[in-house]
C-alpha atoms as a PDB file:
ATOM      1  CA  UNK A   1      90.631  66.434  91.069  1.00  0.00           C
ATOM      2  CA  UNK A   2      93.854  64.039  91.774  1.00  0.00           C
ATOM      3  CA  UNK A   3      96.913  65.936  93.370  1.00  0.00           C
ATOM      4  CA  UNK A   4      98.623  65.468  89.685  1.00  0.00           C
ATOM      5  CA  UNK A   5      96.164  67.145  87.874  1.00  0.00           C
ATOM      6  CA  UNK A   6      96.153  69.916  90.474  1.00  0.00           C
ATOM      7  CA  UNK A   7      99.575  70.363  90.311  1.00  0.00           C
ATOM      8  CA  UNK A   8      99.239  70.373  86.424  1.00  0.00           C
ATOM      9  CA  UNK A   9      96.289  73.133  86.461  1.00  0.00           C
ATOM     10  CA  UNK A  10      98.198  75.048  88.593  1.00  0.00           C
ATOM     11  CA  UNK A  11     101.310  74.840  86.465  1.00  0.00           C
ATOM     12  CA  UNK A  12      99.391  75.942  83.101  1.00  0.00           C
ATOM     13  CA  UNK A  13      97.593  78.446  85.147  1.00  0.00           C
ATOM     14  CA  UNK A  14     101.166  79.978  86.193  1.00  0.00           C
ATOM     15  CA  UNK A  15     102.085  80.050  82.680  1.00  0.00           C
ATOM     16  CA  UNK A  16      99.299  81.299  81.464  1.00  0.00           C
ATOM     17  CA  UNK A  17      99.313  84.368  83.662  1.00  0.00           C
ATOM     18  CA  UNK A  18     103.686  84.551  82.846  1.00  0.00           C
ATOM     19  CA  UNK A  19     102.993  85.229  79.370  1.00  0.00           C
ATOM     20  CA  UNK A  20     100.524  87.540  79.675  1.00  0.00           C
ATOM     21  CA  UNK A  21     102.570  89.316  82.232  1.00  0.00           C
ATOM     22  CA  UNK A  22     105.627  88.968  80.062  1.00  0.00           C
ATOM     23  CA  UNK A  23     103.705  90.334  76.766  1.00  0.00           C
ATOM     24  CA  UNK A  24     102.801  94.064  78.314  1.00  0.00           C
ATOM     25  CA  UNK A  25     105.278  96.587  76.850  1.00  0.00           C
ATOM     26  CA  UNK A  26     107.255  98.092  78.621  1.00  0.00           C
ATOM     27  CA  UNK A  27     104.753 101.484  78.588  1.00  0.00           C
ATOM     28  CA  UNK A  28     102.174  99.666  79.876  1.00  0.00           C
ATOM     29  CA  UNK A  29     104.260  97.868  82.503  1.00  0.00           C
ATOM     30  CA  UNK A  30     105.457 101.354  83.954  1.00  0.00           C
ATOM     31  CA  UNK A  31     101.924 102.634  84.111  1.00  0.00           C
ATOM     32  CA  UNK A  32     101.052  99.554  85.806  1.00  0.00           C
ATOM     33  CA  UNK A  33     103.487  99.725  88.386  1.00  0.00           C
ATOM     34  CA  UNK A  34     103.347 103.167  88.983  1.00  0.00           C
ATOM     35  CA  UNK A  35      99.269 102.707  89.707  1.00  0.00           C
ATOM     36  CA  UNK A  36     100.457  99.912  92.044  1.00  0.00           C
ATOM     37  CA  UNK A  37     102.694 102.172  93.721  1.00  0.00           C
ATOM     38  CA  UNK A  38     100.236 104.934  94.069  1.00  0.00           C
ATOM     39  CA  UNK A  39      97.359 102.905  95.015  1.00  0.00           C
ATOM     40  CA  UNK A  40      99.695 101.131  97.688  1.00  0.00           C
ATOM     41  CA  UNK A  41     100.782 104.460  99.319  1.00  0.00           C
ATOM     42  CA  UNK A  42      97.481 105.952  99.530  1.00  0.00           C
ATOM     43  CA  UNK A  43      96.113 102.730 102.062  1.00  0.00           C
ATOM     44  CA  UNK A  44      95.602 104.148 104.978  1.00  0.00           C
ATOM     45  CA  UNK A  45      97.265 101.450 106.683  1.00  0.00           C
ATOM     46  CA  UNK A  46     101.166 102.494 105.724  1.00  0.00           C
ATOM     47  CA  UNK A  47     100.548 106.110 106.144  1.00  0.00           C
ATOM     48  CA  UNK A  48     102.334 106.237 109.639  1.00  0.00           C
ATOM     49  CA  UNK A  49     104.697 102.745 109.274  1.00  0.00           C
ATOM     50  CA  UNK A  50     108.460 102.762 110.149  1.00  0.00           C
ATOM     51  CA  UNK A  51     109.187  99.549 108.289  1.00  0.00           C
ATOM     52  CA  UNK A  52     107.920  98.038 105.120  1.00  0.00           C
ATOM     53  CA  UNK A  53     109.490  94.944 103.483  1.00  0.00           C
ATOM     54  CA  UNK A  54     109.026  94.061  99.961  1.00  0.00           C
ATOM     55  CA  UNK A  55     110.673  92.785  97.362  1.00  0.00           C
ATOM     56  CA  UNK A  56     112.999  93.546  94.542  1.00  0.00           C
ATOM     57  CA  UNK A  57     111.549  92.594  91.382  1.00  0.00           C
ATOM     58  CA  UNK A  58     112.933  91.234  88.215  1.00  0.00           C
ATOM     59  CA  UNK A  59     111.771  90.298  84.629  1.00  0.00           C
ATOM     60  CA  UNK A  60     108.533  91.408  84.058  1.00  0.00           C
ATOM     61  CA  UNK A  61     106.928  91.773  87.348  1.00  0.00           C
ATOM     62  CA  UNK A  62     105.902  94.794  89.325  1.00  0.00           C
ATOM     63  CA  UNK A  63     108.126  97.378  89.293  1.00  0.00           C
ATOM     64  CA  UNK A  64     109.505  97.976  92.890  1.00  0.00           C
ATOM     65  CA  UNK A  65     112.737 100.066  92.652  1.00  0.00           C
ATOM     66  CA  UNK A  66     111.520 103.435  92.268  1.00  0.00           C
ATOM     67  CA  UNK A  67     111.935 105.559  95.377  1.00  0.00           C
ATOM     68  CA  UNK A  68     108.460 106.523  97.072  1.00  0.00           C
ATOM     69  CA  UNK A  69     107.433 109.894  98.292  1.00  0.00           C
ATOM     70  CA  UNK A  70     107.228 109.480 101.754  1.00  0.00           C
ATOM     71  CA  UNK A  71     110.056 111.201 104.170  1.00  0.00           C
ATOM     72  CA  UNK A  72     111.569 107.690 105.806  1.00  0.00           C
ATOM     73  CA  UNK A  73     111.486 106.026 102.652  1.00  0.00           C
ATOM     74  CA  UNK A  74     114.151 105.450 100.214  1.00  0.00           C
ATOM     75  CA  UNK A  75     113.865 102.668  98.128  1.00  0.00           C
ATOM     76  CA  UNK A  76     110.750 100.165  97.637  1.00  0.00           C
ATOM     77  CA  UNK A  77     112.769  97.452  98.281  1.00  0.00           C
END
């Protein structure tokens, strides 16, 4: 495959993926995210952290402003 068509595949892939993203309701969205959240806190791996950086989402992705359940922790951002 030629670097155009790459960067073409990639492109409709993205879209692709966008639209699904973008056609959950907003239901299915917050159960989503909230599994993500849950699963997330439960690795064994950020049980003890100080620190963890994130992001602040925006359209359709991931929800991340919810505050999280552990004592040092006040936003998911």
């Amino acid at each position: 495959m030629r670097p155009s068509e790459l960067k073409r595949a990639k492109r409709d892939v993205r879209r692709s993926v966008l639209a699904a993203r973008d056609a959950l309701g907003e239901a299915e969205r917050v159960a989503r995210s909230t599994a993500i959240r849950r699963r997330f806190l439960a690795l064994h791996e950020v049980e003890d952290v100080g620190v963890v950086m994130g992001f602040w989402s925006f359209g359709s992705e991931v929800s991340t402003p919810p505050r999280c359940s552990r004592p040092r922790c006040s936003t998911w951002s």
